[in-house]
Structure formats: structure tokens, C-alpha cells
C-alpha atoms as a PDB file:
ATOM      1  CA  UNK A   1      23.949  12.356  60.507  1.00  0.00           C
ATOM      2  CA  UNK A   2      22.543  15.293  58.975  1.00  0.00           C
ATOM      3  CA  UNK A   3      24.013  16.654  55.653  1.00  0.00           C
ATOM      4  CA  UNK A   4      24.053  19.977  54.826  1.00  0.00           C
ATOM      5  CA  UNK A   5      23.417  22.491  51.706  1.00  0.00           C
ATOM      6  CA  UNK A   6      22.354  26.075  51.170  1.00  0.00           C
ATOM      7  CA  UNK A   7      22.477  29.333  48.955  1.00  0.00           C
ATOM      8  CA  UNK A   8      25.017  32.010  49.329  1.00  0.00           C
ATOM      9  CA  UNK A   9      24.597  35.357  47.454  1.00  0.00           C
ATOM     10  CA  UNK A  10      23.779  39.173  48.785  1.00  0.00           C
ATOM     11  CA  UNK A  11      20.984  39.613  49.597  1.00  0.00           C
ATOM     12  CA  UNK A  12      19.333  36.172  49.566  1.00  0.00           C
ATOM     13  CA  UNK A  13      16.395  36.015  52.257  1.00  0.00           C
ATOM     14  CA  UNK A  14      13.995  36.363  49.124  1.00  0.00           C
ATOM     15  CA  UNK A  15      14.903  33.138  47.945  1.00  0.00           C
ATOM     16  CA  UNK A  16      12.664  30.139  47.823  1.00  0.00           C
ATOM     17  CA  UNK A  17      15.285  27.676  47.469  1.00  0.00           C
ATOM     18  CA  UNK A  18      14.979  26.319  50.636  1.00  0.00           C
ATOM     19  CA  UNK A  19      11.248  25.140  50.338  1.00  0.00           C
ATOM     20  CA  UNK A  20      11.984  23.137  47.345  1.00  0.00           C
ATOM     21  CA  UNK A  21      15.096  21.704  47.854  1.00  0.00           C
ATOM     22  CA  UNK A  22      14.142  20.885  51.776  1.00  0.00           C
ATOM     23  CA  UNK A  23      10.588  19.041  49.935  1.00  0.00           C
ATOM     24  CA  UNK A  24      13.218  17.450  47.495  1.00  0.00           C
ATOM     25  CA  UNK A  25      15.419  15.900  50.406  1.00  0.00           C
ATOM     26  CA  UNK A  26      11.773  15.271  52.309  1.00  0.00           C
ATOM     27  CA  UNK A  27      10.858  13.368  49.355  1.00  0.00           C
ATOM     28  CA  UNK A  28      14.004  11.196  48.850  1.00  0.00           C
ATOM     29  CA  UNK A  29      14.103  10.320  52.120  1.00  0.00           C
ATOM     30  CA  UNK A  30      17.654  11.980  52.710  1.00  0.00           C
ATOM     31  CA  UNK A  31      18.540  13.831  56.353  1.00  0.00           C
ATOM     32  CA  UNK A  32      19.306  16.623  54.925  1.00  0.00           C
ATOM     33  CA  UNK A  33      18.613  20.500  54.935  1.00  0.00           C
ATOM     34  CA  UNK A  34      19.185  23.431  53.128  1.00  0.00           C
ATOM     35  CA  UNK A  35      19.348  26.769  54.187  1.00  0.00           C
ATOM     36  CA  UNK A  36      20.319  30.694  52.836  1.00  0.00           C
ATOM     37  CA  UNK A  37      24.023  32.106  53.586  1.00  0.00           C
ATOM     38  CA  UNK A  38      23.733  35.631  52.905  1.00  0.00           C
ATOM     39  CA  UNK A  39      27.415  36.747  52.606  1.00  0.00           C
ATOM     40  CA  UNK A  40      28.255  40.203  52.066  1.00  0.00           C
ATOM     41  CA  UNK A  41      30.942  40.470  48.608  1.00  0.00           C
ATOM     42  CA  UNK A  42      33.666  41.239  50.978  1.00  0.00           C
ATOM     43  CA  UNK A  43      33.432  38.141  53.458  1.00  0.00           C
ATOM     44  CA  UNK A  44      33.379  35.853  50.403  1.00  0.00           C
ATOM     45  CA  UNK A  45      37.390  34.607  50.284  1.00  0.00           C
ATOM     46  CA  UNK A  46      36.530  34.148  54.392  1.00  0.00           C
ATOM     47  CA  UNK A  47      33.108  32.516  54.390  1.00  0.00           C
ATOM     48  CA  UNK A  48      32.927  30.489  51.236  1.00  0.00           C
ATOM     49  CA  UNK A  49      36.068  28.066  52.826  1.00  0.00           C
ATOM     50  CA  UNK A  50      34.632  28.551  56.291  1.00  0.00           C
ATOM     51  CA  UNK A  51      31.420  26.548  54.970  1.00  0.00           C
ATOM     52  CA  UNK A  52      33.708  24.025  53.121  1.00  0.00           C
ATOM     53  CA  UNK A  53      35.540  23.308  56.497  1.00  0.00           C
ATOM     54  CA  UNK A  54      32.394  22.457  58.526  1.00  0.00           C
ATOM     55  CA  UNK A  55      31.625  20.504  56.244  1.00  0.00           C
ATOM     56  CA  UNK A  56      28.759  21.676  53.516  1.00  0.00           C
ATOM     57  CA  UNK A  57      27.890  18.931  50.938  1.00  0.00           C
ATOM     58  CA  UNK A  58      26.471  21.255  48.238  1.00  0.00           C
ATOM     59  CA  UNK A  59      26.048  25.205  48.041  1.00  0.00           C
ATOM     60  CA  UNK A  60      23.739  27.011  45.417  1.00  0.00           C
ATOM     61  CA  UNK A  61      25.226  30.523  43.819  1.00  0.00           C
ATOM     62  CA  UNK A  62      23.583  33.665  43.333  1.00  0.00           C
ATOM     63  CA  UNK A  63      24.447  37.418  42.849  1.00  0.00           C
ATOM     64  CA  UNK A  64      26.643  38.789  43.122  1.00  0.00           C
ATOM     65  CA  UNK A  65      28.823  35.761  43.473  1.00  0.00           C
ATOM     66  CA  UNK A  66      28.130  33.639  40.090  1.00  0.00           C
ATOM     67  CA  UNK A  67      31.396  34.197  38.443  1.00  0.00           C
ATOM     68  CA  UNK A  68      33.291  35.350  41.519  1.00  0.00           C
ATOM     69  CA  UNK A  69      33.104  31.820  43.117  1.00  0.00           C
ATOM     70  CA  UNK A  70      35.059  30.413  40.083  1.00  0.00           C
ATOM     71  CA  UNK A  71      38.405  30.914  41.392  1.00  0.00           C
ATOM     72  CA  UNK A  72      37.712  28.769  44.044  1.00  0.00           C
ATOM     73  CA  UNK A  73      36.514  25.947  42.531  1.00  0.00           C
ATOM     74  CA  UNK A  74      39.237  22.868  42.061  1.00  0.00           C
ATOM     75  CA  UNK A  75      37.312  21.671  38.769  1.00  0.00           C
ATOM     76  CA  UNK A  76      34.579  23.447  37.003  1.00  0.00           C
ATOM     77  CA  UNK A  77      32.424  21.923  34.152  1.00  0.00           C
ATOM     78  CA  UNK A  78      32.790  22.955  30.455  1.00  0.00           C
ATOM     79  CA  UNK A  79      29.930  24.841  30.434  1.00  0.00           C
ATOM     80  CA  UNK A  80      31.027  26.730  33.446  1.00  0.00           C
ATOM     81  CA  UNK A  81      34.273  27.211  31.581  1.00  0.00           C
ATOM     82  CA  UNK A  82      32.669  28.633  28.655  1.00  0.00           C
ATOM     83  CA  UNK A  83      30.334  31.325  30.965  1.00  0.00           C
ATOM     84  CA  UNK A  84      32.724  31.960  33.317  1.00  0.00           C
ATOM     85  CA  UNK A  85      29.585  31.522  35.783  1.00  0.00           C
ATOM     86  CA  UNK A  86      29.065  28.807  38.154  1.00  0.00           C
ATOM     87  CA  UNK A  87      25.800  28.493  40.098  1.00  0.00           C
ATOM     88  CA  UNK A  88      26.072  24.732  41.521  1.00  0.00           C
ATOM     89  CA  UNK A  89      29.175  23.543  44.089  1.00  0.00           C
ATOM     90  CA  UNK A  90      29.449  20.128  45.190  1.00  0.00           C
ATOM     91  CA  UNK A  91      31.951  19.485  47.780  1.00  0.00           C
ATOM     92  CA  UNK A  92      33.331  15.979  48.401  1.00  0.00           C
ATOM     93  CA  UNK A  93      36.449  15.356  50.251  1.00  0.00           C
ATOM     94  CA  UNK A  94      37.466  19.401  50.373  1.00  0.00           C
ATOM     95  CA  UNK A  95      37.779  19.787  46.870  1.00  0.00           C
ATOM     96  CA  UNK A  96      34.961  21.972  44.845  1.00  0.00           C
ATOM     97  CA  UNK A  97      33.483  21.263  41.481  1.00  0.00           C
ATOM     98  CA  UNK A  98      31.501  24.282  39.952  1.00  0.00           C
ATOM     99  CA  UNK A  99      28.770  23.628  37.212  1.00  0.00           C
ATOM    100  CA  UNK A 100      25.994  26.040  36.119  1.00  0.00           C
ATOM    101  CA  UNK A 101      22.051  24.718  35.708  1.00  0.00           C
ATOM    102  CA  UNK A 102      20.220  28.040  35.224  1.00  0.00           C
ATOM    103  CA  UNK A 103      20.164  27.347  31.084  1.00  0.00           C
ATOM    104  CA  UNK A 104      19.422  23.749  30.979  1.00  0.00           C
ATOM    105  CA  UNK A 105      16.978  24.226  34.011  1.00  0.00           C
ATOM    106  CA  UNK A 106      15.465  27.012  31.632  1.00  0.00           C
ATOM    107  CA  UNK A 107      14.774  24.459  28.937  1.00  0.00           C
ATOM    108  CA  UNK A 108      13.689  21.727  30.822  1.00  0.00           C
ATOM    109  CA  UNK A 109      10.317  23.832  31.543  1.00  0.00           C
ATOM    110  CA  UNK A 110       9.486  24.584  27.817  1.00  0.00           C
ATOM    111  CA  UNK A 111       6.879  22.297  26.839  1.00  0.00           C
ATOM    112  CA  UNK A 112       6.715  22.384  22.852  1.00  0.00           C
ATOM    113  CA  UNK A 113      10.521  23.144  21.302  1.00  0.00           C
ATOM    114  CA  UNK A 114      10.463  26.235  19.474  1.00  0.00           C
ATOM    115  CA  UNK A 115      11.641  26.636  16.020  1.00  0.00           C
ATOM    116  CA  UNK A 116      12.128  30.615  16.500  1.00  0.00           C
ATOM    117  CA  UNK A 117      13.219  32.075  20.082  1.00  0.00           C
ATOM    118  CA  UNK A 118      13.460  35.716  21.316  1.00  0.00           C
ATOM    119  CA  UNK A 119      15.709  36.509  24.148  1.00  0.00           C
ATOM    120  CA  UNK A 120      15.710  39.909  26.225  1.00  0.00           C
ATOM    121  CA  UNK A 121      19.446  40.413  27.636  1.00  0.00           C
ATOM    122  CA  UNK A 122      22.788  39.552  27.654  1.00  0.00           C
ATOM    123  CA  UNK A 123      23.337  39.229  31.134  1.00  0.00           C
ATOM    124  CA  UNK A 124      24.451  35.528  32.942  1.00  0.00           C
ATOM    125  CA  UNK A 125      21.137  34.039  32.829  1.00  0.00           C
ATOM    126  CA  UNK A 126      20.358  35.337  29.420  1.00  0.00           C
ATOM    127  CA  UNK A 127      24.011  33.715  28.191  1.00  0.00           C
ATOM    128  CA  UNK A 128      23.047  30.429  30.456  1.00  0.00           C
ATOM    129  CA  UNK A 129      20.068  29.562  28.399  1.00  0.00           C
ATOM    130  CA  UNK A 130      21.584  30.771  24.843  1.00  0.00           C
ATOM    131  CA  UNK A 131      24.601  28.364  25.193  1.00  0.00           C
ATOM    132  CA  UNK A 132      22.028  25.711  26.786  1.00  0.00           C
ATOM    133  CA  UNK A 133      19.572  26.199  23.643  1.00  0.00           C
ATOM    134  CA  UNK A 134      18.639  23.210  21.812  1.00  0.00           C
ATOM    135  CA  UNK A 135      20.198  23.246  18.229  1.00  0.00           C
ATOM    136  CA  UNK A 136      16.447  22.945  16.330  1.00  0.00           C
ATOM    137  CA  UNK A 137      15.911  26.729  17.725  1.00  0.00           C
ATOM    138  CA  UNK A 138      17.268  29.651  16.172  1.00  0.00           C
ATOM    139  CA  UNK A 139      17.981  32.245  19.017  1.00  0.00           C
ATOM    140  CA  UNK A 140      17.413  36.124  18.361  1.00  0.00           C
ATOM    141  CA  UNK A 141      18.761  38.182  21.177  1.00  0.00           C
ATOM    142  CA  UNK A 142      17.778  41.859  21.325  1.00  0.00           C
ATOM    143  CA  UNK A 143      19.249  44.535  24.138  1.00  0.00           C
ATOM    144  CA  UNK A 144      18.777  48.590  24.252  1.00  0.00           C
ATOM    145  CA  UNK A 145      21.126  50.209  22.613  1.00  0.00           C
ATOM    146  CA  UNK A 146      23.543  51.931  24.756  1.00  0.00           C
ATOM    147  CA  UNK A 147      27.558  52.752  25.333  1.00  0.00           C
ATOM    148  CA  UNK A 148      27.822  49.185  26.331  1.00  0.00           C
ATOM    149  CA  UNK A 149      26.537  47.257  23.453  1.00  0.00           C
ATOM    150  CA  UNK A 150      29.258  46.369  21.633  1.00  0.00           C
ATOM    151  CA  UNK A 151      31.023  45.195  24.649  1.00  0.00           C
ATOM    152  CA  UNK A 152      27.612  42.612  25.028  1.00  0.00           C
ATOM    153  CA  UNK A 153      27.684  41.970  21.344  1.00  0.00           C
ATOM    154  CA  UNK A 154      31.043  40.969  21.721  1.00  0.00           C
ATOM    155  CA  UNK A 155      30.391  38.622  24.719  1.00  0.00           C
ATOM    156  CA  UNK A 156      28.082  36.652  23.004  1.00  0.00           C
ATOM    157  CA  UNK A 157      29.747  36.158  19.792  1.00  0.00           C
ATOM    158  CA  UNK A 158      31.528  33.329  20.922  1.00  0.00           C
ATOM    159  CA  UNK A 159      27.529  31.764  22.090  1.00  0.00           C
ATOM    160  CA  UNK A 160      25.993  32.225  18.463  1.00  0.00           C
ATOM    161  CA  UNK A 161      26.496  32.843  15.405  1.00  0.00           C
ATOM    162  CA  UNK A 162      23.796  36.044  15.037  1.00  0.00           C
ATOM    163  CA  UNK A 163      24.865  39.384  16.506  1.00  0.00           C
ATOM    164  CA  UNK A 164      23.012  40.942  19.344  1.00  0.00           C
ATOM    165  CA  UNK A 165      19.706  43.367  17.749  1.00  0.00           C
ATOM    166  CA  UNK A 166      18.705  46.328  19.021  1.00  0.00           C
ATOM    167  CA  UNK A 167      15.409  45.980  21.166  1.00  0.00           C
ATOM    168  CA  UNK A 168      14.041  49.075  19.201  1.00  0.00           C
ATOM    169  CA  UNK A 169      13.807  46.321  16.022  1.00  0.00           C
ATOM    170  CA  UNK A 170      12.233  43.465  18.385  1.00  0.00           C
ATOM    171  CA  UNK A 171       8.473  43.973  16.567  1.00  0.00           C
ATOM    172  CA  UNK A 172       9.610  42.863  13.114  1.00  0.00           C
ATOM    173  CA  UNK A 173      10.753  39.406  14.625  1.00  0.00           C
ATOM    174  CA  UNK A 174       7.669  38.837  16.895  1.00  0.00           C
ATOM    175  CA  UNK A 175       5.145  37.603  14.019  1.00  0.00           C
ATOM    176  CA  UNK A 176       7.611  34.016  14.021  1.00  0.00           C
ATOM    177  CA  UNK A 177       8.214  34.113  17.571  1.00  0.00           C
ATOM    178  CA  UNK A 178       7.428  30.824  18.832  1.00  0.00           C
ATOM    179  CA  UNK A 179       9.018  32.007  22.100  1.00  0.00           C
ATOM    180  CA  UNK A 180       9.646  35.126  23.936  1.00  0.00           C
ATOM    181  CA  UNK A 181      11.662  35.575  27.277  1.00  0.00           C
ATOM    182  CA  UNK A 182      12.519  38.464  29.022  1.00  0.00           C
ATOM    183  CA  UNK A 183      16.015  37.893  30.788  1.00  0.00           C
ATOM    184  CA  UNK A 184      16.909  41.062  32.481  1.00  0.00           C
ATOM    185  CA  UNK A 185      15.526  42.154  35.361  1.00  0.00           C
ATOM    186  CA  UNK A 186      13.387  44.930  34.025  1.00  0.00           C
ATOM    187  CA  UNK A 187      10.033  44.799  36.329  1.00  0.00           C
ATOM    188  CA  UNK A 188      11.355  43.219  39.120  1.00  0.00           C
ATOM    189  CA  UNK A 189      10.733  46.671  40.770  1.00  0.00           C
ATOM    190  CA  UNK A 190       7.120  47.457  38.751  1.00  0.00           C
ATOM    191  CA  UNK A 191       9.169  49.374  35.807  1.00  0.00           C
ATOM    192  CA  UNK A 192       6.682  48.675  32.451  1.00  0.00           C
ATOM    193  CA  UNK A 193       6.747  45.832  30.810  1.00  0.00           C
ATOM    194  CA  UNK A 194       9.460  45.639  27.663  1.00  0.00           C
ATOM    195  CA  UNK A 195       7.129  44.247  25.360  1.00  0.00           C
ATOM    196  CA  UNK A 196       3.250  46.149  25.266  1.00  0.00           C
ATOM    197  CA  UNK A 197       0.097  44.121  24.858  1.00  0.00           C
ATOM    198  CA  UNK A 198      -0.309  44.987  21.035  1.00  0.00           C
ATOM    199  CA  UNK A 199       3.344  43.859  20.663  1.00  0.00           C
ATOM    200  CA  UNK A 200       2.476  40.702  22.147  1.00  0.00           C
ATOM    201  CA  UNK A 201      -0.603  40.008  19.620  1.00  0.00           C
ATOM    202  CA  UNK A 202       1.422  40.580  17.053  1.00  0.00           C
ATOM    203  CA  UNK A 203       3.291  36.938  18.208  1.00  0.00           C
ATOM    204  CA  UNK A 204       1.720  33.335  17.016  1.00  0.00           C
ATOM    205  CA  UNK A 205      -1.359  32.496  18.978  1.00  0.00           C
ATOM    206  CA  UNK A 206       0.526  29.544  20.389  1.00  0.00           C
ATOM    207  CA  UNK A 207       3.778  31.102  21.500  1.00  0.00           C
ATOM    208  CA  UNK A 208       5.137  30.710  24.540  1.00  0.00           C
ATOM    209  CA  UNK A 209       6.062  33.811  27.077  1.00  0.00           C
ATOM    210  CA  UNK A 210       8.378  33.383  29.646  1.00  0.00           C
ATOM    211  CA  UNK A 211       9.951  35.991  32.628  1.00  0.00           C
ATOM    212  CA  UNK A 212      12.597  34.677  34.251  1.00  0.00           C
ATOM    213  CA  UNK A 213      11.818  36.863  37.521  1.00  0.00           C
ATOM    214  CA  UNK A 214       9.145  36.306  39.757  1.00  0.00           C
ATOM    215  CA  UNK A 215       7.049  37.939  41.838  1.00  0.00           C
ATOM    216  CA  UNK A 216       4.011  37.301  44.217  1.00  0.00           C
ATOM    217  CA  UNK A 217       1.861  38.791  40.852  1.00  0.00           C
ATOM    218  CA  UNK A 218       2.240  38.514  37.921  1.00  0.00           C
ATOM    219  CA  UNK A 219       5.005  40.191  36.511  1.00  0.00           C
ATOM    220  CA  UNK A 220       4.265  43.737  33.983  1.00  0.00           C
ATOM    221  CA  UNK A 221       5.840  40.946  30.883  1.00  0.00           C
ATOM    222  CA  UNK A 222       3.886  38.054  32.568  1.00  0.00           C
ATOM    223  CA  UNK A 223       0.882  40.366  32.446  1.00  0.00           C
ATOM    224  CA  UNK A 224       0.994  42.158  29.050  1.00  0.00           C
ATOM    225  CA  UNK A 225       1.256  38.764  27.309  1.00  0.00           C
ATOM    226  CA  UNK A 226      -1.840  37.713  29.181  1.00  0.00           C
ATOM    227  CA  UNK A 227      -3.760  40.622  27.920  1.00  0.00           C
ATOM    228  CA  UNK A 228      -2.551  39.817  24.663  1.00  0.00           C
ATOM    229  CA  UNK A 229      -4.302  35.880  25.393  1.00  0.00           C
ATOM    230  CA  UNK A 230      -0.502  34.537  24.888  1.00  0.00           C
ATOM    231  CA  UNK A 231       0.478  31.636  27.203  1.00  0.00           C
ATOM    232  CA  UNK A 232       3.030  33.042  29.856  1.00  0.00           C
ATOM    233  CA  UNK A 233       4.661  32.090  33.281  1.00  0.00           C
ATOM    234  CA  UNK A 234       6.788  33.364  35.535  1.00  0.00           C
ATOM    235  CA  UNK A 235      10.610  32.754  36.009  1.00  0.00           C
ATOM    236  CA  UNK A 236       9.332  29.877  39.599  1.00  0.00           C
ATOM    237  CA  UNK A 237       9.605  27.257  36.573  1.00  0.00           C
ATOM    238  CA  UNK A 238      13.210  28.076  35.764  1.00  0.00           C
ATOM    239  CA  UNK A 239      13.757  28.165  39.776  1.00  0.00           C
ATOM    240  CA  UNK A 240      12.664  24.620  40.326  1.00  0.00           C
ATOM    241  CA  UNK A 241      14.321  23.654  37.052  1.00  0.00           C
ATOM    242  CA  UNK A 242      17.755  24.698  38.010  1.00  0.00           C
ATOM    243  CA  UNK A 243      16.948  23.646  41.589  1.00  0.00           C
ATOM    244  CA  UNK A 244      16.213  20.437  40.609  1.00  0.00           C
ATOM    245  CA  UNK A 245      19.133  19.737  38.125  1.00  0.00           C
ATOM    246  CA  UNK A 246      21.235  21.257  41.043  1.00  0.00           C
ATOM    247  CA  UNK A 247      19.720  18.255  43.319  1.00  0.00           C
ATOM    248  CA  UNK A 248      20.491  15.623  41.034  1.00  0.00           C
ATOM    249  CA  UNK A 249      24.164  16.626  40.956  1.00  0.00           C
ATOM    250  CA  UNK A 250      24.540  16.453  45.103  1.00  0.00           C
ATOM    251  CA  UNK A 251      22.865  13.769  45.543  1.00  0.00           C
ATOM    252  CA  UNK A 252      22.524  10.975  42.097  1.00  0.00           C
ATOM    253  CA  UNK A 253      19.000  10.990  42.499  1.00  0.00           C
ATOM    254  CA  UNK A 254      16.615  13.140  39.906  1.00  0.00           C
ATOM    255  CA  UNK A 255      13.630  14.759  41.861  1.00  0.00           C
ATOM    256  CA  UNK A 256      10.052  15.681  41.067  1.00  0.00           C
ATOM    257  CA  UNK A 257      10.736  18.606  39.732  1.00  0.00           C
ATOM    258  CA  UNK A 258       6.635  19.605  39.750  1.00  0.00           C
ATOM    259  CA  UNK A 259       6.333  18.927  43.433  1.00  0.00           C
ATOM    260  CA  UNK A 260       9.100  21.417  44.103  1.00  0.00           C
ATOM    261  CA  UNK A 261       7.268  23.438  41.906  1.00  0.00           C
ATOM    262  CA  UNK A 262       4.109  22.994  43.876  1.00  0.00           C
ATOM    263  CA  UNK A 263       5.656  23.523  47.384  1.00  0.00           C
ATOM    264  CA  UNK A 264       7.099  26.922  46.209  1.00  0.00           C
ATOM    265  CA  UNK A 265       3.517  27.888  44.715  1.00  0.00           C
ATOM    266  CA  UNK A 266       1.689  27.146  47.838  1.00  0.00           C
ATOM    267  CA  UNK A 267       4.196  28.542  50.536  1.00  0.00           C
ATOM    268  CA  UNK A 268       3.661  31.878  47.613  1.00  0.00           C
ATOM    269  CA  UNK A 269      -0.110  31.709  48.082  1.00  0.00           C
ATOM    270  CA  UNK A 270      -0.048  31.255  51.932  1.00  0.00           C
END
């Protein structure tokens, strides 16, 4: 009998979920599938216990409904508790248990462990992989300045013990940088990069670059640390990070995370 598992969010047809989680099930020999729920905000309190009822094993999370699914969930873990976010729900016997995996999904595709980190945003993702940061990294987290940045600054006090910068000072703390993500959403729709190429040279040689979006190019970050010779990828790693971590929580079995990764990079090229 098959089992099955999906996304919900609004809008979610973009998402490549499916190919990597349906290769993941492929590969584990599991009959299972996984497929996209798009659910508009105000069918949520219908939908969401609709699926549960038919009997869904596992559902993904995305925007908008990250922290609104968290009333619904019968246990959540204590990293979900701490965010307020929950991107993971596994269902077994009715009840729903809500855990997030974007942060430690973030981490698990960061090959060398930096010493010094630089982090774009303040938004769910951005506080996902601050509270999932390992402890040998000290975390600077920069944001424009606007009417809302105290109200950021004080959401992440309670994630680390440095207040939030103003992006306007970002270049003094680049020269250290062993790694630089952008976590906002800035150039998902071609807006310039945040960071310019001479910005980006002023960084080690070996630092890492990292946009958590993705696109079928290269992202304007992605692309103004390559001009600056920096190592950089796209946020697909993160994807089949979280993805997999999310996997291993359904089902007790840890996938190949890099085959997900590949099936996601082909279906991209085809």
C-alpha cells in the first residue's frame, strides 16, 4: 500500500521537492510518493486536517505557513519551540509532531567549519541556521536599517549573544569572513546583488559564499562572488539538506543526500 507525503505552502508549483524526495523513496525501496499541496492561507484550518484524515504520513512546510502550522501540531520539537517555525510534520496515529530542518540542513552542506560567519537577514531561514550554528563559529548578522530593526534585533537576541549590524557596516567584517550567506530573498526577482564584486574580494580567498535561493542561473550574490573568484553555490544544497533530514525523520532511514542533489540538478538542466 502506497504511503503518502507532500509540501503545502502558497504558491508551491516551483518547488523541487518532489524530485528528490520521490528519488529518495525510489532509492530506499519504499512505495511511496510525494507530491505539492498548494493551499491558499485561508483553506489552511480546512485542508491541513483534511490531509491528516486521508491519511498523509509526512507533509513538508513552506510560506506562508511555517509558523502558522504550529498550532496544530500535538508535539513540536525544542527547536521548533524556540523559532516558533516548523517546516517538517510527521503524522502517526492522527497526532502531529512539528520539527524544523532548514538550519541543520543548512550546515550539513558546508564543507570546511568556519571560524567567522556572515549572515544576510533575520527572517525564518536566517534564524533557522543561526540557532542551528555550530558553537566553533562566531555568527555576524547584518540587515538594512529600517523602522523595523529593532523589532529584528530584538527577535534574535534570544539566538546570540551579538546584536543585529547594520548592512551599511558589512565591508569592515568581510576581510575575516570565512563565510558569507545571503538569507533574504533579495534577487530572487533579478534585484542586484547585496554584496558587489569588489566587496567580495575583499573576503579570504578560501571563503565560502552561499544564497539560500535558487534559480535556473546563477543568482546576482551567486554571481558577484564568482567574479570575485570566491567559491559560491546556490541555496539547491540547503534544499536537499533539509529535504533529506526531513526524510530521515518519516521514514528512520538517512538518504543520499548527493543523489537528491543530483536528480534536482539534472531535472534543472533538462
Amino acid at each position: 500500500m502506497t504511503d503518502y507525503y507532500g509540501l503545502i505552502g502558497y504558491p508551491v508549483e516551483h518547488s523541487k521537492s518532489p524530485i528528490m524526495q520521490n528519488q529518495a523513496f525510489r532509492l530506499a525501496n519504499i512505495d511511496a510518493t510525494y507530491q505539492l499541496f498548494p493551499i491558499e492561507p485561508q483553506n489552511l484550518a480546512i485542508t491541513l486536517p483534511q490531509l491528516v484524515a486521508q491519511g498523509i504520513k509526512g507533509l513538508n512546510v513552506t510560506m506562508p505557513f511555517k509558523q502558522a502550522v504550529v498550532p496544530y501540531m500535538d508535539e513540536i520539537s525544542d527547536l521548533s519551540k524556540r523559532l516558533g517555525v516548523v517546516n517538517t510534520i510527521t503524522i502517526k496515529e492522527g497526532r502531529l509532531f512539528g520539527d524544523t530542518t532548514d538550519g541543520q540542513g543548512f550546515w550539513t552542506t558546508i564543507t570546511q567549519a568556519p571560524k567567522q560567519t556572515i549572515i544576510i537577514g533575520t527572517g525564518g531561514a536566517a534564524q533557522a541556521i543561526i540557532a542551528s550554528a555550530p558553537r566553533t563559529t562566531q555568527v555576524h548578522v547584518f540587515n538594512r536599517m529600517s523602522k523595523k530593526f529593532a523589532a529584528k534585533a530584538a527577535a534574535l537576541a534570544d539566538l546570540m549573544p551579538e546584536p543585529l549590524h547594520d548592512l551599511a557596516t558589512i565591508t569592515q567584517y568581510l576581510p575575516t569572513a570565512d563565510l558569507i550567506v545571503n538569507a533574504t530573498s533579495v534577487g530572487m526577482r533579478d534585484e542586484p546583488s547585496l554584496l558587489s564584486p569588489q566587496q567580495f574580494s575583499l573576503t579570504p580567498k578560501q571563503a565560502q559564499v552561499v544564497d539560500i535561493i535558487y534559480k535556473t542561473d546563477d543568482t546576482p550574490f551567486v554571481s558577484a562572488a564568482k567574479q570575485a573568484n570566491r567559491e559560491a553555490m546556490d541555496g539547491l544544497a540547503m534544499l536537499a539538506g533539509q529535504g533529506a533530514l526531513s526524510f530521515a525523520t518519516w521514514t528512520g532511514i538517512i538518504p543520499d543526500q548527493q543523489r537528491m542533489l543530483v536528480a534536482i540538478s539534472e531535472e534543472r538542466r533538462n
